[in-house]
N, C-alpha and C. Protein backbone atom coordinates (compact mmCIF):
# COMPACT_ATOMS: atom_id res chain seq x y z
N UNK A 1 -65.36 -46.15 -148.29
CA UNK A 1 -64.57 -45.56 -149.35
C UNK A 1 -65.03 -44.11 -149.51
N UNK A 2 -63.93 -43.12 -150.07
CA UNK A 2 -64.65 -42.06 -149.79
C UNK A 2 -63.55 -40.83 -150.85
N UNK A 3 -64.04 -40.43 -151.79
CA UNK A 3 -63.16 -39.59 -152.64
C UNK A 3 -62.56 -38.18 -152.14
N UNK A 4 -61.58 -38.01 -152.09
CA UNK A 4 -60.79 -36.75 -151.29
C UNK A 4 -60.95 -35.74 -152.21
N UNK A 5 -60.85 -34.48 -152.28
CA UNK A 5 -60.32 -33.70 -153.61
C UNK A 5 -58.73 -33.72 -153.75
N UNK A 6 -58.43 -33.47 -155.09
CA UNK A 6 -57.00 -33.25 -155.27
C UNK A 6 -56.08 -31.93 -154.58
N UNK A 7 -55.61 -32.22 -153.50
CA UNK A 7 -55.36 -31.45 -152.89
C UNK A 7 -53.64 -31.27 -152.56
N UNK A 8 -52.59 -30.24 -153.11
CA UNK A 8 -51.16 -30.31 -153.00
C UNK A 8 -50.97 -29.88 -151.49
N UNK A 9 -49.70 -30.39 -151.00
CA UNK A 9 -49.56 -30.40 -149.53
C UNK A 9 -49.60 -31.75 -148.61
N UNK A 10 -50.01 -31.65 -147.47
CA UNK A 10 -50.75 -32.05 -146.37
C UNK A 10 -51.75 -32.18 -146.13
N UNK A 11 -52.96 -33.19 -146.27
CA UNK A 11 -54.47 -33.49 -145.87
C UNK A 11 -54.18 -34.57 -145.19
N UNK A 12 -55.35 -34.48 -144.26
CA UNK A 12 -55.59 -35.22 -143.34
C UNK A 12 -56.83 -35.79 -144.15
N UNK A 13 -56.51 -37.30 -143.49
CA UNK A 13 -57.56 -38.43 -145.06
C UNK A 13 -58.16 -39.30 -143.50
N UNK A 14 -57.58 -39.75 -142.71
CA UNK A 14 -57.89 -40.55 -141.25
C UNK A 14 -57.79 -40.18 -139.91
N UNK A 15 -58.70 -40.11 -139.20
CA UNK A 15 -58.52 -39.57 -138.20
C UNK A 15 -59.36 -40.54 -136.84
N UNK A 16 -59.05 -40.69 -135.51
CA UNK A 16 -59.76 -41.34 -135.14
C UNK A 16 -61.50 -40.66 -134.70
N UNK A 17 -61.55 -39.61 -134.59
CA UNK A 17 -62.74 -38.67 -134.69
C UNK A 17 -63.15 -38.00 -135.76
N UNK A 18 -62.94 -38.55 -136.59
CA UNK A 18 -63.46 -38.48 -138.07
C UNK A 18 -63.40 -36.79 -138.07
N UNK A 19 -62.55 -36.40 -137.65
CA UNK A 19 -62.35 -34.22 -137.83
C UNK A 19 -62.80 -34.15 -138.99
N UNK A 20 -62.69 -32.92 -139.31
CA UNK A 20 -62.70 -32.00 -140.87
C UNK A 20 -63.24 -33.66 -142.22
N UNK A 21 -64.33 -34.07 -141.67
CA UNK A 21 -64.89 -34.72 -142.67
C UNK A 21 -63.75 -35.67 -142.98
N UNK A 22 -63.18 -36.67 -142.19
CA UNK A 22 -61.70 -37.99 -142.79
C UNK A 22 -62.77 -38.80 -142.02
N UNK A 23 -61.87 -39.84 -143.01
CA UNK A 23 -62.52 -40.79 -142.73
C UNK A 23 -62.41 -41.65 -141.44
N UNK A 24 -62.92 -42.50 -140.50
CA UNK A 24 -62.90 -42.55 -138.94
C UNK A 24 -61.98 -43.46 -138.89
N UNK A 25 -60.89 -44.42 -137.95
CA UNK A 25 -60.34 -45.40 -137.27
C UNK A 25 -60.72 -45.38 -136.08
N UNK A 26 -61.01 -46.79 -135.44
CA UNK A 26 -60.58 -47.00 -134.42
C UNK A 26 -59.33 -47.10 -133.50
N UNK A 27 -58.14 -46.33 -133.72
CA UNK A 27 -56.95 -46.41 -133.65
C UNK A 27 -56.65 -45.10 -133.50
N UNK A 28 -55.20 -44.77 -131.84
CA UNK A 28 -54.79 -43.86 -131.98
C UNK A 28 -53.91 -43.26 -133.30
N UNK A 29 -54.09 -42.79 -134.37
CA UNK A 29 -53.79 -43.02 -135.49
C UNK A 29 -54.18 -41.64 -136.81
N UNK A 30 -53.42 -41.21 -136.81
CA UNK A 30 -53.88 -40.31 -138.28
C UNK A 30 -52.68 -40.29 -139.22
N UNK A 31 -53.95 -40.36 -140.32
CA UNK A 31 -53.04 -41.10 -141.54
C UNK A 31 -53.37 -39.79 -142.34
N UNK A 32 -52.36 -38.83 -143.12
CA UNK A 32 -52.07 -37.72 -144.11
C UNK A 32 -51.83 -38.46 -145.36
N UNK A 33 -52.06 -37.80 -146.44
CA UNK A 33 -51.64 -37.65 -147.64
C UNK A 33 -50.61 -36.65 -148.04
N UNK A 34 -49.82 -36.75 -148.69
CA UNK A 34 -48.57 -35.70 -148.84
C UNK A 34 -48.35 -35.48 -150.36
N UNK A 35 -48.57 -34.48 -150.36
CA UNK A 35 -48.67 -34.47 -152.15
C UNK A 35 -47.69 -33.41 -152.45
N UNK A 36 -46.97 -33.54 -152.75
CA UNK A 36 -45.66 -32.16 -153.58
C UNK A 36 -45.20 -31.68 -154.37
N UNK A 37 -44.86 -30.87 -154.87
CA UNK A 37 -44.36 -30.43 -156.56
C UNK A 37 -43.34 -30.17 -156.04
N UNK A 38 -42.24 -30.55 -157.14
CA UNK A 38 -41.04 -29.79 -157.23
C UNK A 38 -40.85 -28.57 -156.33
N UNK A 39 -39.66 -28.85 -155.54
CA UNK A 39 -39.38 -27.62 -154.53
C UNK A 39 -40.47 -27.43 -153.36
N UNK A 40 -41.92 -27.78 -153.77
CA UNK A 40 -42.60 -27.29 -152.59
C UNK A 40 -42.37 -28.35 -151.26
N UNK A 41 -42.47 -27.43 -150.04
CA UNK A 41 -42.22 -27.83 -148.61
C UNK A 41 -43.42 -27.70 -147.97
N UNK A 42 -43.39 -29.28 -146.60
CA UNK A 42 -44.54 -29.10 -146.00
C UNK A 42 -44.20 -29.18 -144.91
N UNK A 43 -44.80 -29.06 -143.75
CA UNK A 43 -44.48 -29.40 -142.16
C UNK A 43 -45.40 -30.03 -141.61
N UNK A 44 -44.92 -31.15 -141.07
CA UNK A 44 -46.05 -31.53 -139.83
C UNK A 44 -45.21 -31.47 -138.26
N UNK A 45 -46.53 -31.60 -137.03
CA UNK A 45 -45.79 -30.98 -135.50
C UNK A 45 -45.95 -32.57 -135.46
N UNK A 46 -44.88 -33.05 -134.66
CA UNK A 46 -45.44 -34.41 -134.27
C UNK A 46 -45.45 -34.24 -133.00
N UNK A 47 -46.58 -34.44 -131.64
CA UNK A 47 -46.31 -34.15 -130.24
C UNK A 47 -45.18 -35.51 -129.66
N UNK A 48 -44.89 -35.10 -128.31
CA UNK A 48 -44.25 -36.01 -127.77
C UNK A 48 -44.25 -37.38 -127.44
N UNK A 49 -43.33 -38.15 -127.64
CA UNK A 49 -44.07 -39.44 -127.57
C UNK A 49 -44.74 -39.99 -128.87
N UNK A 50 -44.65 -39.27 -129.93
CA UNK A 50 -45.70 -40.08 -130.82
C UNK A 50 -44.28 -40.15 -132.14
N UNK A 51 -44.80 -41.03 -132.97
CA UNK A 51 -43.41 -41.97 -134.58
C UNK A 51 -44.38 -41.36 -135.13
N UNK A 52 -43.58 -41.22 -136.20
CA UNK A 52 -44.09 -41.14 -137.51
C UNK A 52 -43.18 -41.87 -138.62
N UNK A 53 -44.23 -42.05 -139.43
CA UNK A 53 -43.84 -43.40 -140.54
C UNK A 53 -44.21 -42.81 -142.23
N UNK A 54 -42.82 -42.48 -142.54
CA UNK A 54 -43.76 -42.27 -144.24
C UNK A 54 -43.53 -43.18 -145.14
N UNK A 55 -44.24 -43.48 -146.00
CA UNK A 55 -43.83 -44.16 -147.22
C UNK A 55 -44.04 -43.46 -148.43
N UNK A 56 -43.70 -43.82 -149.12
CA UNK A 56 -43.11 -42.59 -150.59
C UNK A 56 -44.15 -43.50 -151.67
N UNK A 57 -45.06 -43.07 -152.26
CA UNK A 57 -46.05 -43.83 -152.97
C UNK A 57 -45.08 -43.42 -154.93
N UNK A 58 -44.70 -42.48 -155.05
CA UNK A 58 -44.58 -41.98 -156.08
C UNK A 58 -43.50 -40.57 -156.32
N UNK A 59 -42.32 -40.85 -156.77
CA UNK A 59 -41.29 -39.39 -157.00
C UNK A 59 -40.16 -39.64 -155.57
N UNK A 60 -40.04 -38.53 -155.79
CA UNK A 60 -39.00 -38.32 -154.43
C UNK A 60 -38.82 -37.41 -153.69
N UNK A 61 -38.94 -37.18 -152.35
CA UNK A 61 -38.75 -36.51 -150.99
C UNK A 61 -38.01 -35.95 -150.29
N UNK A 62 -37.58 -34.75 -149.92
CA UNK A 62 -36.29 -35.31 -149.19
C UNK A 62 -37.23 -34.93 -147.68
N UNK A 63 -37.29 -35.79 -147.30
CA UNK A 63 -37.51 -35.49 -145.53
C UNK A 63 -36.36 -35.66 -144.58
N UNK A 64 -36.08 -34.53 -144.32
CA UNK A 64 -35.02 -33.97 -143.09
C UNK A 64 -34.17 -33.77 -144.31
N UNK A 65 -32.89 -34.40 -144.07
CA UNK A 65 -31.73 -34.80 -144.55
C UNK A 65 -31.54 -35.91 -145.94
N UNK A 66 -32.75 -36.63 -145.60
CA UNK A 66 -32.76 -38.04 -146.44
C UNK A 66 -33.64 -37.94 -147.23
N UNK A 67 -32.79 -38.16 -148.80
CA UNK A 67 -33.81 -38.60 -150.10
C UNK A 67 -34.61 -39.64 -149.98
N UNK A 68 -35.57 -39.92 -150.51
CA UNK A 68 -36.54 -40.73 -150.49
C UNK A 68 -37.37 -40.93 -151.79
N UNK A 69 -37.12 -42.17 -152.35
CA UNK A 69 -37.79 -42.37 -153.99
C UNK A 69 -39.00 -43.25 -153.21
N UNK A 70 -39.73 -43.75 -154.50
CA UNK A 70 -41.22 -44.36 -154.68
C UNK A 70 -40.45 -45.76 -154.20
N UNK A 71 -41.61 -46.59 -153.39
CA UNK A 71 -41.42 -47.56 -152.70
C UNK A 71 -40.46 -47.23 -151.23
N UNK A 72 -39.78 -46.23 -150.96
CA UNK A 72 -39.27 -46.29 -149.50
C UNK A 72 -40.00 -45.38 -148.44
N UNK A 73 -39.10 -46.30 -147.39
CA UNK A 73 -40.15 -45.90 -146.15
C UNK A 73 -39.04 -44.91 -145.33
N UNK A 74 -39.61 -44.39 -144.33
CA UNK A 74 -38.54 -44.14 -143.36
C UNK A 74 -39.72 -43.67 -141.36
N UNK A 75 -39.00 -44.79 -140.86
CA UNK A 75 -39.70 -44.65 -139.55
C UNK A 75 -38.95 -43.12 -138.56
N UNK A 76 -39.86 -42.43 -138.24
CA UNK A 76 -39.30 -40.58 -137.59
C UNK A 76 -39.77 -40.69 -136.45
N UNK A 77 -38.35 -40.70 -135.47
CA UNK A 77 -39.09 -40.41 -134.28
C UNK A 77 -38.35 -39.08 -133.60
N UNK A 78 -38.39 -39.01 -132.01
CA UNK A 78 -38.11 -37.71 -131.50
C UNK A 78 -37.19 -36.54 -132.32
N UNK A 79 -38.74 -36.31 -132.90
CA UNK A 79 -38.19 -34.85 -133.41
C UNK A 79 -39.58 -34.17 -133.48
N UNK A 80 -39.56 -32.76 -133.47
CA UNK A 80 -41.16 -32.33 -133.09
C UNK A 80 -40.97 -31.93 -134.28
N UNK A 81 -40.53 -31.58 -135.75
CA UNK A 81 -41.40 -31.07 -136.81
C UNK A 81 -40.88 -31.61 -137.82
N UNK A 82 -41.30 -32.50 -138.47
CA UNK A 82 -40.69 -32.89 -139.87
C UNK A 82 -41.01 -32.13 -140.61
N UNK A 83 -39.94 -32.29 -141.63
CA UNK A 83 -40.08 -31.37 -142.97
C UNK A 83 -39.67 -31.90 -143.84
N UNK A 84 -40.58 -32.08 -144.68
CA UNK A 84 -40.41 -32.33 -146.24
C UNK A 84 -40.57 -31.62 -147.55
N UNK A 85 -40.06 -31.70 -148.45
CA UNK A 85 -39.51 -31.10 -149.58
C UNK A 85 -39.50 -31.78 -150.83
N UNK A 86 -40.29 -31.49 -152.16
CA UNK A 86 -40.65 -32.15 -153.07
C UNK A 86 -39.30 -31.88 -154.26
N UNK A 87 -38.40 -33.25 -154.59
CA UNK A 87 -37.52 -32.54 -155.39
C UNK A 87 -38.14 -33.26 -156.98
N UNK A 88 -39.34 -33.61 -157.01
CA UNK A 88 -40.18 -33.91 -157.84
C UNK A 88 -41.17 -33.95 -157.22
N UNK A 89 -42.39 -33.60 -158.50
CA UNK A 89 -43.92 -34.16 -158.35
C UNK A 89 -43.99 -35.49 -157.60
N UNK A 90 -44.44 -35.59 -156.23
CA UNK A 90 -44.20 -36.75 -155.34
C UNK A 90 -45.83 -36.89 -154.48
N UNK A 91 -45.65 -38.08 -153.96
CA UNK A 91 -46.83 -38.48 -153.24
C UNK A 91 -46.83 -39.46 -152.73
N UNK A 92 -47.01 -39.38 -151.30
CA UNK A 92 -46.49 -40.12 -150.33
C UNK A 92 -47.72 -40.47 -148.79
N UNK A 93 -47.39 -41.23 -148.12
CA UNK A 93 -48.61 -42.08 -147.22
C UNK A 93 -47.69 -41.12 -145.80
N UNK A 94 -48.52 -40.39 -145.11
CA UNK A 94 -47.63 -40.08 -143.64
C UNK A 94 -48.87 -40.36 -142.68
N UNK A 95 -47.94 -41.59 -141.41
CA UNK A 95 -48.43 -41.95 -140.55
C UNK A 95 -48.39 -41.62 -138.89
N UNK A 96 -49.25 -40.62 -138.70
CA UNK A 96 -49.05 -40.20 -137.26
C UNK A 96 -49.35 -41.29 -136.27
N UNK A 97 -48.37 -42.18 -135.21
CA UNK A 97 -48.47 -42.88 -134.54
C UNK A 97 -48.39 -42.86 -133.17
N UNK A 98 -48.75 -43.50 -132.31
CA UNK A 98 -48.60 -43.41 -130.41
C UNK A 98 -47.03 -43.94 -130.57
């Protein structure tokens, strides 16, 4: 277990080489935190070949095109940069996958 600071944006919380102090998996796998205010936008690169998976913990999102409230998910694949956009104070689970 391991306390993050409160941080708006994009943090990286899992990593499988425990980078920038996250916490380690055994799994090709990094897991972000997504935190947003109203209006603010974030980006992540996703390389080739790899999904990404968000789930919406709290508020609403719009990633890409598509709104997104608390409790939904949405599985992202071939596209190299998602973008998301806080149309409320939101906070959400993003899963970098193989």
């Amino acid at each position: 277990q391991k306390a993050f600071p409160d941080h708006v944006g994009l943090q990286l919380v899992i990593s499988p080489d425990g980078r920038n102090d996250t916490l380690r998996i055994h799994q090709d796998t990094l897991l972000f935190r997504l935190r947003l205010d109203a209006a603010q936008r974030a980006e992540h690169q996703l390389d080739p070949g790899r999904t990404a998976y968000l789930h919406v913990i709290a508020g609403t999102i719009r990633a890409d095109t598509e709104h997104l409230h608390a409790g939904d998910g949405a599985t992202i694949r071939a596209v190299d940069t998602l973008s998301f956009e806080g149309i409320e104070r939101s906070d959400a689970l993003l899963f970098d996958l193989p």
